[in-house]
N, C-alpha and C. Protein backbone atom coordinates (compact mmCIF):
# COMPACT_ATOMS: atom_id res chain seq x y z
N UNK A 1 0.83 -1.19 0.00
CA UNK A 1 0.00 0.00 0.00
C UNK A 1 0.88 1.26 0.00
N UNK A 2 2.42 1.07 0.66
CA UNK A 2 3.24 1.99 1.02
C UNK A 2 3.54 2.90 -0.86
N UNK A 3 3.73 1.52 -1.61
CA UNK A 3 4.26 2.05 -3.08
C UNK A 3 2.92 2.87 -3.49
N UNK A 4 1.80 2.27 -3.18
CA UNK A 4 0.89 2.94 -4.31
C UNK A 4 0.39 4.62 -3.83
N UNK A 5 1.28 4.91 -2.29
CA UNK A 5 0.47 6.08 -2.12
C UNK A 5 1.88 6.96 -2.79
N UNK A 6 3.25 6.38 -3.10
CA UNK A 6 4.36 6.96 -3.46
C UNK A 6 3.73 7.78 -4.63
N UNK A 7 3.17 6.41 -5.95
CA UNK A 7 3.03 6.86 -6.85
C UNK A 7 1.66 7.91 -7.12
N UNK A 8 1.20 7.60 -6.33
CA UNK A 8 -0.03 8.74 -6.15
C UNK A 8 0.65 9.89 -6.49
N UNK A 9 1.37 10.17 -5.09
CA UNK A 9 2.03 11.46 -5.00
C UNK A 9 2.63 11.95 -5.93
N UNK A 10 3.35 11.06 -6.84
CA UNK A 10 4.10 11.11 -7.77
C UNK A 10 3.98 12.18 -9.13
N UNK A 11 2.59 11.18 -9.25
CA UNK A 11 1.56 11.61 -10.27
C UNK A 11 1.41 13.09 -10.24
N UNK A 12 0.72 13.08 -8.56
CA UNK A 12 0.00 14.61 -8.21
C UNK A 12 0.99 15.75 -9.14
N UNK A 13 2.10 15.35 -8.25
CA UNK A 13 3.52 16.13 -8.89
C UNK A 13 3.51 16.41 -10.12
N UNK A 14 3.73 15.38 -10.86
CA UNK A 14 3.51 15.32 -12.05
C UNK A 14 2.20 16.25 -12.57
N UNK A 15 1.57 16.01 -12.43
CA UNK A 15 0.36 16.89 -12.76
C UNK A 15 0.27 18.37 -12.71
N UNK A 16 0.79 18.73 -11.54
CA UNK A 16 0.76 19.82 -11.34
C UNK A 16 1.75 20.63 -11.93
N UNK A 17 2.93 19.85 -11.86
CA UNK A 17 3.89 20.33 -12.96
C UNK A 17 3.88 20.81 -14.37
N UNK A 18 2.56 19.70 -14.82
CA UNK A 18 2.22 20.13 -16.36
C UNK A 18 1.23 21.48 -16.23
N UNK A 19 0.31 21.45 -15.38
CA UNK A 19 -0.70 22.45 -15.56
C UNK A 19 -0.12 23.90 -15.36
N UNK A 20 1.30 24.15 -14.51
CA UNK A 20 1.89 25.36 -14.31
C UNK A 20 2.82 25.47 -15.37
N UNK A 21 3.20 24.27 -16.15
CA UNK A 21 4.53 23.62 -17.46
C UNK A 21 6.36 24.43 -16.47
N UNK A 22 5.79 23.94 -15.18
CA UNK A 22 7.12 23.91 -14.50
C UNK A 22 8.20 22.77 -14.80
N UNK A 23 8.97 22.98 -15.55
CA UNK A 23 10.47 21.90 -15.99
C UNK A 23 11.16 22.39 -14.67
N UNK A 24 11.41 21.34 -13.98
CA UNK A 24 12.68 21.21 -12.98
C UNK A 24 13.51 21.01 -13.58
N UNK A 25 14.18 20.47 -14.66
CA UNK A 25 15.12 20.58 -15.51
C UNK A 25 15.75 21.86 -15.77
N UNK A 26 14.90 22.64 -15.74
CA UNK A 26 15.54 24.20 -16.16
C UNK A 26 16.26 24.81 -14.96
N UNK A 27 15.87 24.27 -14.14
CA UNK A 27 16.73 24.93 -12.55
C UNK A 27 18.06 24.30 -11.74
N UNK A 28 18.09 22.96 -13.03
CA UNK A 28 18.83 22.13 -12.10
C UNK A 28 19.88 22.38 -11.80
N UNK A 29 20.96 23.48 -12.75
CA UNK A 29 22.13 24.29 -12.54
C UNK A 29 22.22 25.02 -11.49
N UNK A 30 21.24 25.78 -11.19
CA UNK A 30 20.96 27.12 -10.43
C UNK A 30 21.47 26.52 -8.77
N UNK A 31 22.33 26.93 -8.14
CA UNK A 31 22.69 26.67 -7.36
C UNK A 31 21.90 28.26 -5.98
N UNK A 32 20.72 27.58 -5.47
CA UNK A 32 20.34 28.46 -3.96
C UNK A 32 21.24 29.35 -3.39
N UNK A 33 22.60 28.78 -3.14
CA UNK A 33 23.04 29.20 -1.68
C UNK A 33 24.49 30.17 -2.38
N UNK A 34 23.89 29.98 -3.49
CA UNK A 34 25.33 31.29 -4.72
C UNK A 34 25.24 32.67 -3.93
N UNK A 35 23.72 33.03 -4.66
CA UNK A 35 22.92 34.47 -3.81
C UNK A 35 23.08 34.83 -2.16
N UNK A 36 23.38 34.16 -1.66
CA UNK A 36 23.31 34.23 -0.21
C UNK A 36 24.38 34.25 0.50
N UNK A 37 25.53 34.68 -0.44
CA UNK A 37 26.28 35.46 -0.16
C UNK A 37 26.84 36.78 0.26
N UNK A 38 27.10 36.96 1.23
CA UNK A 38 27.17 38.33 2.37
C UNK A 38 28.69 39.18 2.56
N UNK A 39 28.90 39.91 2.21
CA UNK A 39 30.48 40.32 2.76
C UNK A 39 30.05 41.15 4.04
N UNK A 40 31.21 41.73 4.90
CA UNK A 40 30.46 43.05 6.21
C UNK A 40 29.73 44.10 5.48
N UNK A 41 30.66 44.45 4.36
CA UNK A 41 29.69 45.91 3.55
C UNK A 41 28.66 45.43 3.78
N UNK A 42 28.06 43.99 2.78
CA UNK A 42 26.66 44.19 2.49
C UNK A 42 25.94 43.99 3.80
N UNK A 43 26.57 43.43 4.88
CA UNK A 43 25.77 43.01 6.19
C UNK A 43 25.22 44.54 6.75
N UNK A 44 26.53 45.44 7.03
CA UNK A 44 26.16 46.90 7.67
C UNK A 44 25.51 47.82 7.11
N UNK A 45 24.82 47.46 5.61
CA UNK A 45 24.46 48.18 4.62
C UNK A 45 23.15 47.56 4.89
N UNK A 46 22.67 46.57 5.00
CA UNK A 46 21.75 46.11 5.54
C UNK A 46 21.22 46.47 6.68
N UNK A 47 22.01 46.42 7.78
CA UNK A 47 21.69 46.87 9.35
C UNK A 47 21.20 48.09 9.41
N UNK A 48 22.20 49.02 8.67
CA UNK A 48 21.64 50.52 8.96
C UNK A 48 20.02 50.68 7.88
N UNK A 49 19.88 49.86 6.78
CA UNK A 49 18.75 49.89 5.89
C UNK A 49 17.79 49.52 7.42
N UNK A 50 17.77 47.80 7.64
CA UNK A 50 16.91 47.71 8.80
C UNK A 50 16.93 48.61 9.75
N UNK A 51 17.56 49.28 10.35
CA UNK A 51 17.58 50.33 11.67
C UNK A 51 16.38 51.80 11.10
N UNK A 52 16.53 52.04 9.81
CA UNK A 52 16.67 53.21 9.27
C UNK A 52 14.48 52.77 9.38
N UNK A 53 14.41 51.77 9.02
CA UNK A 53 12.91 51.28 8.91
C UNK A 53 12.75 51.44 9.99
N UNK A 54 12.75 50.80 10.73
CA UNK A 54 12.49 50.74 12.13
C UNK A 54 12.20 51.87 13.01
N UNK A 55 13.61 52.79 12.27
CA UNK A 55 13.08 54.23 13.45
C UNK A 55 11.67 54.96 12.81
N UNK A 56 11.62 54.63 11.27
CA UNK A 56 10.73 55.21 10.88
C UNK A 56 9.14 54.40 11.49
N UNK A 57 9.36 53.44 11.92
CA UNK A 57 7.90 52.34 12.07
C UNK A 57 7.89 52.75 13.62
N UNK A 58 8.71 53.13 14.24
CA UNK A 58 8.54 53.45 15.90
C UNK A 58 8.03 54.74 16.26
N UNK A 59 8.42 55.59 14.75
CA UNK A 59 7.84 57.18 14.60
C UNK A 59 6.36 56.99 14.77
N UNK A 60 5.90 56.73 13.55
CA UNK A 60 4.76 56.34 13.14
C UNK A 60 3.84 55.73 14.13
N UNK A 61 4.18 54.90 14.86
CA UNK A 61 3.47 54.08 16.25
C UNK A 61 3.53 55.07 17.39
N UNK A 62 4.47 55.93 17.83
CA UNK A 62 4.80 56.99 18.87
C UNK A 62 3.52 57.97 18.40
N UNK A 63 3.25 58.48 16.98
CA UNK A 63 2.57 59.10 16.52
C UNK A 63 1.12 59.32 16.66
N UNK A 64 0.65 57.55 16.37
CA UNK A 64 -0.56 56.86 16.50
C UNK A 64 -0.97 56.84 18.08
N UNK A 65 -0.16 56.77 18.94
CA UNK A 65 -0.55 56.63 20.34
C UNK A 65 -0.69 58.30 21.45
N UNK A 66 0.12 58.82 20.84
CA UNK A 66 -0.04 60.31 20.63
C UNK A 66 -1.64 60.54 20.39
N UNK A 67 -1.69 60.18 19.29
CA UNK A 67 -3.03 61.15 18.79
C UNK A 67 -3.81 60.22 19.15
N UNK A 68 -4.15 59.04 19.92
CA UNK A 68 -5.02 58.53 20.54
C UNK A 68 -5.20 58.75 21.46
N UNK A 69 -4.03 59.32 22.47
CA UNK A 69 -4.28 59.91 23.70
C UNK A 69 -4.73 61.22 23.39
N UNK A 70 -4.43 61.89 22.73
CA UNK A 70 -5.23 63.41 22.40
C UNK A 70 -6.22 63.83 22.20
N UNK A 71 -6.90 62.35 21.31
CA UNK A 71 -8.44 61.97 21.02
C UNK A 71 -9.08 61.70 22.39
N UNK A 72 -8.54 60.62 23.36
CA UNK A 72 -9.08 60.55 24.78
C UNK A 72 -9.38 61.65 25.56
N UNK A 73 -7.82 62.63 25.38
CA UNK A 73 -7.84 63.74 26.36
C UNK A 73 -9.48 64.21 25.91
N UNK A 74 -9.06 64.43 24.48
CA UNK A 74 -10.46 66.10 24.46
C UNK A 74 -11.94 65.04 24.69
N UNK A 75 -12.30 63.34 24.16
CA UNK A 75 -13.74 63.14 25.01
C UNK A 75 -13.77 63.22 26.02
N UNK A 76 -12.58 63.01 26.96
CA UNK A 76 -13.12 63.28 28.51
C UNK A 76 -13.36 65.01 28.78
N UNK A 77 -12.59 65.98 28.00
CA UNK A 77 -12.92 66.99 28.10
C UNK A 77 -14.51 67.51 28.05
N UNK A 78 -14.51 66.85 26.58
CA UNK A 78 -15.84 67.28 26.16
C UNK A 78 -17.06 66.52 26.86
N UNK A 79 -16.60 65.79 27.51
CA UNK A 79 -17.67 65.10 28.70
C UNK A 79 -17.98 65.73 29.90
N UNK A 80 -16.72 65.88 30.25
CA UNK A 80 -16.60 66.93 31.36
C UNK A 80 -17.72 68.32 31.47
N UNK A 81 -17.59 68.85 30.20
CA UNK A 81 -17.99 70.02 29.59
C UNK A 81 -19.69 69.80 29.66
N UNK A 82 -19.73 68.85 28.86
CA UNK A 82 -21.38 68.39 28.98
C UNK A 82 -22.10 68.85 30.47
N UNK A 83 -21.45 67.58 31.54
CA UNK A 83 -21.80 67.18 32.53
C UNK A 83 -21.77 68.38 33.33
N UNK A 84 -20.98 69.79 33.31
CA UNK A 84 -21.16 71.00 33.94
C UNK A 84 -22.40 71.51 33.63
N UNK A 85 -22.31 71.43 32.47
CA UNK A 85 -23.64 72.34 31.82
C UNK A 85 -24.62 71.75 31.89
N UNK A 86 -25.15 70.78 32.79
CA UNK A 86 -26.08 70.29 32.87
C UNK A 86 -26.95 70.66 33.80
């Protein structure tokens, strides 16, 4: 039973391969781990890219919590305000 669910799978593969006309043949040169090559430049060139996001995404969130507390401040104000004039 073990072989026939192999070739199942096999098939599936197969199948799906034709309907996208993905050749694994065409990649078989292409070596993954070429690209993923790093010297320090490109590492610290990276770091400061990531840092540089970051301060900008911590702006943006400092920003958002800001003006949510500002929004709080003035309904309790304007509650406040109500509840005198009542």
């Amino acid at each position: 039973m073990r072989h026939e669910e192999e070739e199942d799978g096999a098939e599936a593969i197969s199948m799906i391969r034709r309907m996208f006309r993905y050749n694994p043949n065409r990649y078989q040169d292409e070596d993954d781990t070429s690209d993923m090559e790093a010297n320090f430049d490109d590492i610290l060139r990276e770091e400061k890219r990531s840092a540089k996001i970051a301060k900008k995404e911590d702006e943006e969130e400092l920003r958002k919590i800001e003006e949510e507390e500002r929004r709080e401040r003035l309904r309790k104000e304007s509650k406040k305000r109500k509840l005198s004039h009542q």
